[in-house]
Every structure is written in structure tokens, then in C-alpha cells.
C-alpha atoms as a PDB file:
ATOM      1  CA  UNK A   1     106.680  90.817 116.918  1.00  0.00           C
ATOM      2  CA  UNK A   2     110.549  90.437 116.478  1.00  0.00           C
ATOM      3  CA  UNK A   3     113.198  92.196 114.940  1.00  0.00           C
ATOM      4  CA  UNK A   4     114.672  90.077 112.068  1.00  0.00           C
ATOM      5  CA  UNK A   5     118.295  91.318 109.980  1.00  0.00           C
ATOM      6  CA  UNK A   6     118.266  88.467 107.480  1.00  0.00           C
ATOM      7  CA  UNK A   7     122.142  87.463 105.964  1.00  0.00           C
ATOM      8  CA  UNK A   8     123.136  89.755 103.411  1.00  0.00           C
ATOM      9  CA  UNK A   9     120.485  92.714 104.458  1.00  0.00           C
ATOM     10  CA  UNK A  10     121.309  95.935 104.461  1.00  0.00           C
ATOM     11  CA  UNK A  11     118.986  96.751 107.688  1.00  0.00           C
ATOM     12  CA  UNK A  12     116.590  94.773 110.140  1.00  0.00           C
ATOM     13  CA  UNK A  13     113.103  95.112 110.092  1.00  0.00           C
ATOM     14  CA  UNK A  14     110.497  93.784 111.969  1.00  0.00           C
ATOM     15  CA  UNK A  15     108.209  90.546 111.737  1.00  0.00           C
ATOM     16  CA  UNK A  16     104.907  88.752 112.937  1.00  0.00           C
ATOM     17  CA  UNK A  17     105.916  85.355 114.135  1.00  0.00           C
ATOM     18  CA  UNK A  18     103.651  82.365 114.715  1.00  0.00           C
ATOM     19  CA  UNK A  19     105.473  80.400 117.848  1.00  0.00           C
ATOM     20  CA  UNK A  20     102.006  77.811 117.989  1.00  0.00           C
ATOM     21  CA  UNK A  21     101.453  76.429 114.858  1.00  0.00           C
ATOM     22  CA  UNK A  22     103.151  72.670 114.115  1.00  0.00           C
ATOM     23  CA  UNK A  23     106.443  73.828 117.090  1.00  0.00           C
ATOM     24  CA  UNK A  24     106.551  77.397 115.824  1.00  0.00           C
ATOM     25  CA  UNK A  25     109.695  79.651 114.358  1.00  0.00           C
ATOM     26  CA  UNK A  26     107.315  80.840 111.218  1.00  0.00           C
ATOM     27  CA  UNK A  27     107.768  84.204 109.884  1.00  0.00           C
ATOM     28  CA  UNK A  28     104.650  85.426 108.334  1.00  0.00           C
ATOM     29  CA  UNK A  29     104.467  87.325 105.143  1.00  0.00           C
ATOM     30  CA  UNK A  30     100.699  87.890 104.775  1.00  0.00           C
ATOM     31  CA  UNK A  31      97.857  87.566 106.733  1.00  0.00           C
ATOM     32  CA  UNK A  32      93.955  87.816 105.941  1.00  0.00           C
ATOM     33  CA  UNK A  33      90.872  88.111 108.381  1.00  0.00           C
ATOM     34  CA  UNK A  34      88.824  90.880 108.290  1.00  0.00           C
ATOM     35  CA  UNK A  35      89.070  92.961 104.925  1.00  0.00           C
ATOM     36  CA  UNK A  36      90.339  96.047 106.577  1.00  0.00           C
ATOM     37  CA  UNK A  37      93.259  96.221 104.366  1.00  0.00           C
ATOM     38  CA  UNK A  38      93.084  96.485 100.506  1.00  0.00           C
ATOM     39  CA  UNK A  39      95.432  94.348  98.541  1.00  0.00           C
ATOM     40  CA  UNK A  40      94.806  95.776  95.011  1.00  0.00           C
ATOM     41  CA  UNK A  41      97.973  97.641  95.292  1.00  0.00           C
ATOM     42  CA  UNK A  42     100.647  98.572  92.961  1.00  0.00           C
ATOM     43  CA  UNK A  43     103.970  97.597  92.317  1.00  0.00           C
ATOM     44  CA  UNK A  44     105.834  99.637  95.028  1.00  0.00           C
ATOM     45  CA  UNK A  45     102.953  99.262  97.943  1.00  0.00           C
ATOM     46  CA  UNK A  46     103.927  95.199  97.214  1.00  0.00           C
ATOM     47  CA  UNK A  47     107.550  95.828  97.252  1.00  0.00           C
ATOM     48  CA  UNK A  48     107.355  97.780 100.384  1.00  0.00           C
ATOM     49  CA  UNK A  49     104.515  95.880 102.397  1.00  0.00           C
ATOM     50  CA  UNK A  50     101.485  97.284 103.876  1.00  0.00           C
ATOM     51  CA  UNK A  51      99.489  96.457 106.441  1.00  0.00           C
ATOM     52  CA  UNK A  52      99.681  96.233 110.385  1.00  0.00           C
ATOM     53  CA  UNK A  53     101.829  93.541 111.458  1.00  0.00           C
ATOM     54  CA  UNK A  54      99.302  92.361 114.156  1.00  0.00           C
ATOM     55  CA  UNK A  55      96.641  92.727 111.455  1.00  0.00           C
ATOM     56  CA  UNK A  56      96.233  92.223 107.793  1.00  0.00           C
ATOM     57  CA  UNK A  57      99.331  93.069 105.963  1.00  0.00           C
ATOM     58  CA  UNK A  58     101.925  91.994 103.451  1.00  0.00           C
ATOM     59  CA  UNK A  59     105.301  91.956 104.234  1.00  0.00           C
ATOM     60  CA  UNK A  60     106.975  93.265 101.255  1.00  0.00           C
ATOM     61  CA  UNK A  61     108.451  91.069  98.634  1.00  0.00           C
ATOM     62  CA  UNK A  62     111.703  92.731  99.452  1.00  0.00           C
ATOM     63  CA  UNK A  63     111.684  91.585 102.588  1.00  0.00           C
ATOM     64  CA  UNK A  64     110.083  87.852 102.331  1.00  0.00           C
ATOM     65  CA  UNK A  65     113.119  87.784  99.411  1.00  0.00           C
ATOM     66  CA  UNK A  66     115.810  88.747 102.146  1.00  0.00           C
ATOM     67  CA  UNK A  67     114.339  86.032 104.066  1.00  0.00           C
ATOM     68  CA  UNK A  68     114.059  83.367 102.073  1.00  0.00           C
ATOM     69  CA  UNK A  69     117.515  84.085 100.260  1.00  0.00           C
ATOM     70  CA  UNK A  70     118.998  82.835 103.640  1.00  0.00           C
ATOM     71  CA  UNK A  71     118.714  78.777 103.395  1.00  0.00           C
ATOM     72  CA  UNK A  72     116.398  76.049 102.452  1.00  0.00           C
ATOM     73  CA  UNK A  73     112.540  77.627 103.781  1.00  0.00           C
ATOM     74  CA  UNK A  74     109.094  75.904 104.187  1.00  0.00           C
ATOM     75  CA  UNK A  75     106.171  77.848 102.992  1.00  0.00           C
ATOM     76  CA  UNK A  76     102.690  77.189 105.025  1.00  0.00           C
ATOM     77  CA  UNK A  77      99.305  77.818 103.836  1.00  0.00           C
ATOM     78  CA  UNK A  78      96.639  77.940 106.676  1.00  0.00           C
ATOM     79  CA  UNK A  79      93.211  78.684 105.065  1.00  0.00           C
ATOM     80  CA  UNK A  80      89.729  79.064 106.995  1.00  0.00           C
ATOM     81  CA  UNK A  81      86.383  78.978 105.761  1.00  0.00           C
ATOM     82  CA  UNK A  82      83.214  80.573 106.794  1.00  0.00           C
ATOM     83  CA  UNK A  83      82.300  77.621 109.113  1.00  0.00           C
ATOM     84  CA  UNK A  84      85.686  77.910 110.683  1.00  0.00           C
ATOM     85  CA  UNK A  85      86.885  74.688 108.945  1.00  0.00           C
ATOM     86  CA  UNK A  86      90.849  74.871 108.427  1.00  0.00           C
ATOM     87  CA  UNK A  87      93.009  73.175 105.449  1.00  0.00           C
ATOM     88  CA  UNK A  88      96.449  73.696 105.217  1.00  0.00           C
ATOM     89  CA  UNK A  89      99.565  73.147 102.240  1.00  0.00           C
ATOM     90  CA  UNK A  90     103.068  73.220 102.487  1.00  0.00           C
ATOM     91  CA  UNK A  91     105.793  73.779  99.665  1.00  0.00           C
ATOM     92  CA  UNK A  92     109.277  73.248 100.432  1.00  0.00           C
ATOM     93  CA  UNK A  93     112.480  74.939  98.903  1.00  0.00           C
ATOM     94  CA  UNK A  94     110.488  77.826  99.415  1.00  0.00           C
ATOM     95  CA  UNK A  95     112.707  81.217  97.817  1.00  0.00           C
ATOM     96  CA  UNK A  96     111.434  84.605  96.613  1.00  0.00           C
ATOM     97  CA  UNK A  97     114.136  86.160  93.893  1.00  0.00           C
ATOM     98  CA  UNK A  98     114.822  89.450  94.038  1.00  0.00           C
ATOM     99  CA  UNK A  99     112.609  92.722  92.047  1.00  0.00           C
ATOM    100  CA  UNK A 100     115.524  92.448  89.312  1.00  0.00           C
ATOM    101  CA  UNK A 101     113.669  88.600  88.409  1.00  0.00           C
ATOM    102  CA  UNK A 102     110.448  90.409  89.396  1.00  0.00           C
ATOM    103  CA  UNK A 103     109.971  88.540  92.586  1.00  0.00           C
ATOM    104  CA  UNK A 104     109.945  84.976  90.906  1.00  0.00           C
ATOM    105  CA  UNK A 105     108.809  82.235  93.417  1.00  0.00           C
ATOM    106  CA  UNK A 106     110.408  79.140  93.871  1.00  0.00           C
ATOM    107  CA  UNK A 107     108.532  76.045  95.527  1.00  0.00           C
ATOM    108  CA  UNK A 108     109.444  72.477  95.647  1.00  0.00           C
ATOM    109  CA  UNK A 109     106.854  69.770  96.987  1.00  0.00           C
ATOM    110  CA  UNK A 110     103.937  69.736  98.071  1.00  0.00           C
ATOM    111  CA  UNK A 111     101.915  68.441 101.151  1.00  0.00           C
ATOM    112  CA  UNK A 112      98.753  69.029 103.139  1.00  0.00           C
ATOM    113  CA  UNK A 113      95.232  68.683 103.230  1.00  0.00           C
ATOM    114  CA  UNK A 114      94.129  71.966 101.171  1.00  0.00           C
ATOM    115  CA  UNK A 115      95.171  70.234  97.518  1.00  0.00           C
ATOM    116  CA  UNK A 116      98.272  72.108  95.657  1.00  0.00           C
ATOM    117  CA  UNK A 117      96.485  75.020  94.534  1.00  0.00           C
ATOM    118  CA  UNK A 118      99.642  77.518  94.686  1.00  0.00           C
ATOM    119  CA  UNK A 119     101.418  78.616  91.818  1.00  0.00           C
ATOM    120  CA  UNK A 120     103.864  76.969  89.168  1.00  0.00           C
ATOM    121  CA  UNK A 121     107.757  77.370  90.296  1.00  0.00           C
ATOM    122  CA  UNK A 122     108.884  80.211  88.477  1.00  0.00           C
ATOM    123  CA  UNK A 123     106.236  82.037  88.127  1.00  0.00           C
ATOM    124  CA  UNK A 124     106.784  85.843  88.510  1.00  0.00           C
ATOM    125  CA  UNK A 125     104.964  88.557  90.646  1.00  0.00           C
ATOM    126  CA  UNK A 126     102.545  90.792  88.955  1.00  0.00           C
ATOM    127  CA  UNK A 127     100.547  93.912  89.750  1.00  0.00           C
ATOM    128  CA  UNK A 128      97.738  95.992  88.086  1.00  0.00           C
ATOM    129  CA  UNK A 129     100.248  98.264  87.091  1.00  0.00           C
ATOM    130  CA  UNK A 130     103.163  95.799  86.140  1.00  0.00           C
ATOM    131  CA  UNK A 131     101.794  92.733  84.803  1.00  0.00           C
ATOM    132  CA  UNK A 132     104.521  89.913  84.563  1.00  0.00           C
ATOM    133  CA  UNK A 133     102.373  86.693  83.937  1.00  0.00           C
ATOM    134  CA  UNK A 134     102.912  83.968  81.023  1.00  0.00           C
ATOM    135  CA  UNK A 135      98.888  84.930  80.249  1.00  0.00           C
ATOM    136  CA  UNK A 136      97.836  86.731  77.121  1.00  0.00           C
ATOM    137  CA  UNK A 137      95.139  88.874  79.844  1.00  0.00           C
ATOM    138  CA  UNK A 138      96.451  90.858  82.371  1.00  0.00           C
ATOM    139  CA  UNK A 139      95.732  88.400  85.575  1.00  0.00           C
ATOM    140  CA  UNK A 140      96.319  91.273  88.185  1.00  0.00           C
ATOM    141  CA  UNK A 141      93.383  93.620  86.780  1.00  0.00           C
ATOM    142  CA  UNK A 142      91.090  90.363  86.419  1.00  0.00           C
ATOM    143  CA  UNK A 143      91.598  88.892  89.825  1.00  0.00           C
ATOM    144  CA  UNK A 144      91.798  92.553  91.797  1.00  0.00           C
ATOM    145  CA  UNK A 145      95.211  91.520  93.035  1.00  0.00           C
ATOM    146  CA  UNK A 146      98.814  91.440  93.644  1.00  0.00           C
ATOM    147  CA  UNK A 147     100.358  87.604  93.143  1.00  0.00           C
ATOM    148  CA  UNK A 148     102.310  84.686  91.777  1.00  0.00           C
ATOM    149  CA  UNK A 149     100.347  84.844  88.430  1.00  0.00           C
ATOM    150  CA  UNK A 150     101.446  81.979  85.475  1.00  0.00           C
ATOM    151  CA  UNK A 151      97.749  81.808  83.435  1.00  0.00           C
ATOM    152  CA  UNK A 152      95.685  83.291  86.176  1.00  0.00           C
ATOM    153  CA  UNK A 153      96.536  80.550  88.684  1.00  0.00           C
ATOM    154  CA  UNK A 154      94.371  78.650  90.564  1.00  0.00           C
ATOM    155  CA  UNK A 155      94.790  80.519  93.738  1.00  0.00           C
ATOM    156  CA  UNK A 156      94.105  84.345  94.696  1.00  0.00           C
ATOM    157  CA  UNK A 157      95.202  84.727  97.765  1.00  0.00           C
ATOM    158  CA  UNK A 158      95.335  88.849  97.854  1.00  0.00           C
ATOM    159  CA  UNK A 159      92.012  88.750  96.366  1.00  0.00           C
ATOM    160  CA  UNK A 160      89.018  90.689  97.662  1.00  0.00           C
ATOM    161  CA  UNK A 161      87.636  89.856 100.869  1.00  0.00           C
ATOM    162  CA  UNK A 162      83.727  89.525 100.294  1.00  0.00           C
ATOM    163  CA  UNK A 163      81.947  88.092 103.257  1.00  0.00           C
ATOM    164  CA  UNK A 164      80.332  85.050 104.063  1.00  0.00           C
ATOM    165  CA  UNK A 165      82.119  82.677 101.399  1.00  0.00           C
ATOM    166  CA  UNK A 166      79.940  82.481  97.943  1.00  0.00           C
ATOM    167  CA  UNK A 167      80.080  85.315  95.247  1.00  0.00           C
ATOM    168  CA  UNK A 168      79.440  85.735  91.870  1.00  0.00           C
ATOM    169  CA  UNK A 169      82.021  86.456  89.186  1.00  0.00           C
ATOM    170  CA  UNK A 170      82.009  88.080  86.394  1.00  0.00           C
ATOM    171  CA  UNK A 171      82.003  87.623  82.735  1.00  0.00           C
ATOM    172  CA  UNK A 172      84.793  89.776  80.837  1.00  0.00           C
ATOM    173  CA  UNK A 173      83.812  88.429  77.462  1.00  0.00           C
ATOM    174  CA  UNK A 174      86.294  85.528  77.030  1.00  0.00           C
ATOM    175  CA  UNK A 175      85.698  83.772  80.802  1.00  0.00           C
ATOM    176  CA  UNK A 176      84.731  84.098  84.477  1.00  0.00           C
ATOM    177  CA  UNK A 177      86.658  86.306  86.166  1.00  0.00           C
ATOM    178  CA  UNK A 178      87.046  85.280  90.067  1.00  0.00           C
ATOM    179  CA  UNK A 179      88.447  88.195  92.146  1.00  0.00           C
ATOM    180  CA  UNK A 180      88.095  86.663  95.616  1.00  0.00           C
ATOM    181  CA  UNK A 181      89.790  84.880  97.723  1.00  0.00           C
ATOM    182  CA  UNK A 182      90.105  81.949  96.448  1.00  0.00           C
ATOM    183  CA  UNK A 183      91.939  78.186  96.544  1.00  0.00           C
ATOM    184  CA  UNK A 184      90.596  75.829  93.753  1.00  0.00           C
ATOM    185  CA  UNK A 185      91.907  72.679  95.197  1.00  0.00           C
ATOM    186  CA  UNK A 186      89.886  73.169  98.141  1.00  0.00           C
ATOM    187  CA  UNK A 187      86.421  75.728  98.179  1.00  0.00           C
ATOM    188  CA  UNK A 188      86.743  76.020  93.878  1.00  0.00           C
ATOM    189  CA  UNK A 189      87.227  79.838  92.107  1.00  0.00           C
ATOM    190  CA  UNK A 190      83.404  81.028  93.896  1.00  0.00           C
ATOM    191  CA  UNK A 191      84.130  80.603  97.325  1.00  0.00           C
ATOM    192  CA  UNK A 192      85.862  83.625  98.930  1.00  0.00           C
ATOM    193  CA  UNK A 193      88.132  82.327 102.109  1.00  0.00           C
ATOM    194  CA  UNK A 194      87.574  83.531 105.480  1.00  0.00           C
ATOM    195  CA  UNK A 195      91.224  84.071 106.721  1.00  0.00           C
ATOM    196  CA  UNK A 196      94.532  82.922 105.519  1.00  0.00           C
ATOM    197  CA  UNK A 197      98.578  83.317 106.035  1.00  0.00           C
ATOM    198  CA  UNK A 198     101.259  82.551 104.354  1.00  0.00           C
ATOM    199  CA  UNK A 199     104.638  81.849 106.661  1.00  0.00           C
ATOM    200  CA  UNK A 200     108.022  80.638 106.421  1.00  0.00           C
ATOM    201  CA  UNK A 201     110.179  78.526 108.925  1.00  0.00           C
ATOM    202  CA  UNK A 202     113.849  76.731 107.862  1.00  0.00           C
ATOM    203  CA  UNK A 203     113.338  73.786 106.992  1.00  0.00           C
ATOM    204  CA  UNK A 204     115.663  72.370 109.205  1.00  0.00           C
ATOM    205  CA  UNK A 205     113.669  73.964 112.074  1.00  0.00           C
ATOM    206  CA  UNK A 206     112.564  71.174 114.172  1.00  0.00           C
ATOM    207  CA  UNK A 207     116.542  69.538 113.796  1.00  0.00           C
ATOM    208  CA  UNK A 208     117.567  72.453 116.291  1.00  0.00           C
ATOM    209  CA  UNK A 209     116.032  71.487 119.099  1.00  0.00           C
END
């Protein structure tokens, strides 16, 4: 763990950072392995974070917005699934906007392995109890999660961790709901991931050394 006071922060707090993956430097902002943590958390636990740094958590979208507010970032996807197969996807120009733009996320291109599953530019952050997506239902409720919802997305990354990778949706009367989670692009809306993190590095990372 390190202690991080990003430019223009009024304090420090501290971080989980990867120092392994692809040279290292990445900051994490969520990580998921064992379902010991619910993410089906309001508006304030997401603002705040939650979690155990060393564990499953969420960093707070406070904080991943201090980070990201800094420079130019690149966001990594690492996803597992139940055979311990990995896929990953990157998105530059990376930036979380502050709660006054309700946490709108900013991505630029895309490349990996995984398939761009992640959520349109501009879409804003939604909870069950403060629902902010361009949907006419209420994405956080349906998919048992806090996220970058547009129409539902195709990705659920704070979803609920069900074991062993298949699960059954449900019907609310208009489609299947998928509350898992989930990447389309890769294991479809009915495959529940084993593990996954989300991290940021500057994108001029690897020009420092």
C-alpha cells in the first residue's frame, strides 16, 4: 500500500498498487475475488469507498476522480474466469469527473484481448438509490450494482459474485435481467467472472524510466 496526495487534493489517502503487471505504477480502484464484500451500495458507500485495500474494495469515486483529474491516465481491465483463464482491456484518456457531473467517466480507445465491453464516454455513475443512466429502467436496481450505467451497459463489473461462472437471470417482465459479474465481449451477460480490477497508471508511465 502507498500513501497517494493527488494535485489539487485536499488530503492524502492511501492506495493498493500493482508494481507486476505490464512494468507496474497502477493504482487500483476496485478489486474482485472472493465475494466477501457487497457492492450493492448506495450513493455515499460509492463516494467514500469500501472495502479492504488488500481485499475486495472500491476506492471511492472521490478519490479515483482526484486521481485521474491529475494528467492523461490508462484504465486496465484484468478479468479471470473460473478456469483461471485471463483477458484483459485498456481505455486510454481515462478521467472520472467530479460528484457535481455525478462521477461521469471519460475513456478514449480501446485495446486488449477481453473485447470493449466497458461503458460509453460520458456515461454517468448510478446507484440503487440515485439512478443517473440514459435508460428508461433503473439499471442499478436491475443489475444489483453500483456503475457506469448508459442503457444497462454491457458490463457489470460490481455485480454479484455467484460462484463457479454460469447463473440464471431473471425475467422482470420487459427482459433478462443479469446481476452478475459480467463482460459481454468476452463470457456474454450469464457468466459471472471469477476476479477482476480495475487500475490506473499515467499514460506516460513507461517514458519515465
Amino acid at each position: 500500500m502507498y500513501e497517494v496526495h493527488p494535485q489539487g487534493s485536499n488530503h492524502s489517502f492511501h492506495v493498493y498498487c500493482d508494481q507486476e503487471d505490464e512494468g507496474g505504477g497502477w493504482t487500483l480502484f476496485q478489486r474482485r475475488w472472493d465475494g466477501s464484500e457487497s457492492f450493492y451500495r448506495g450513493w455515499k458507500a460509492y463516494k467514500e469507498g469500501f472495502g479492504h485495500l488488500e481485499g475486495e474494495h472500491w476506492l471511492g469515486n472521490d478519490k479515483i476522480s482526484a486521481v485521474t483529474k491529475q494528467g492523461q491516465y490508462l484504465m486496465r481491465v484484468t478479468l479471470e474466469d473460473w478456469s483461471n483463464s485471463t483477458r484483459y482491456a485498456e481505455y486510454s484518456q481515462f478521467y472520472v469527473e467530479n460528484e457535481d457531473k455525478m462521477y461521469r467517466v471519460r475513456v478514449g480507445s480501446y485495446y486488449g484481448n477481453a473485447g470493449d465491453s466497458f461503458p460509453n464516454s460520458g456515461s454517468r455513475f448510478s446507484t440503487y438509490d440515485s439512478d443517473y443512466d440514459a435508460s428508461m429502467y433503473h439499471c442499478a436496481e436491475l443489475r444489483k450494482a453500483g456503475w457506469w450505467y448508459w442503457d444497462c451497459t454491457h458490463a457489470n463489473l460490481n455485480g454479484i459474485y455467484y460462484h463457479g461462472g454460469d447463473y440464471e437471470g431473471g425475467w422482470n417482465g420487459h427482459y433478462y435481467v443479469y446481476d452478475g459479474i459480467t463482460w459481454l465481449s468476452w463470457k456474454g451477460y450469464f457468466y459471472s467472472l471469477k476476479s477482476v480490477t480495475l487500475k490506473v497508471r499515467p499514460e506516460n508511465f513507461n517514458d519515465r524510466f
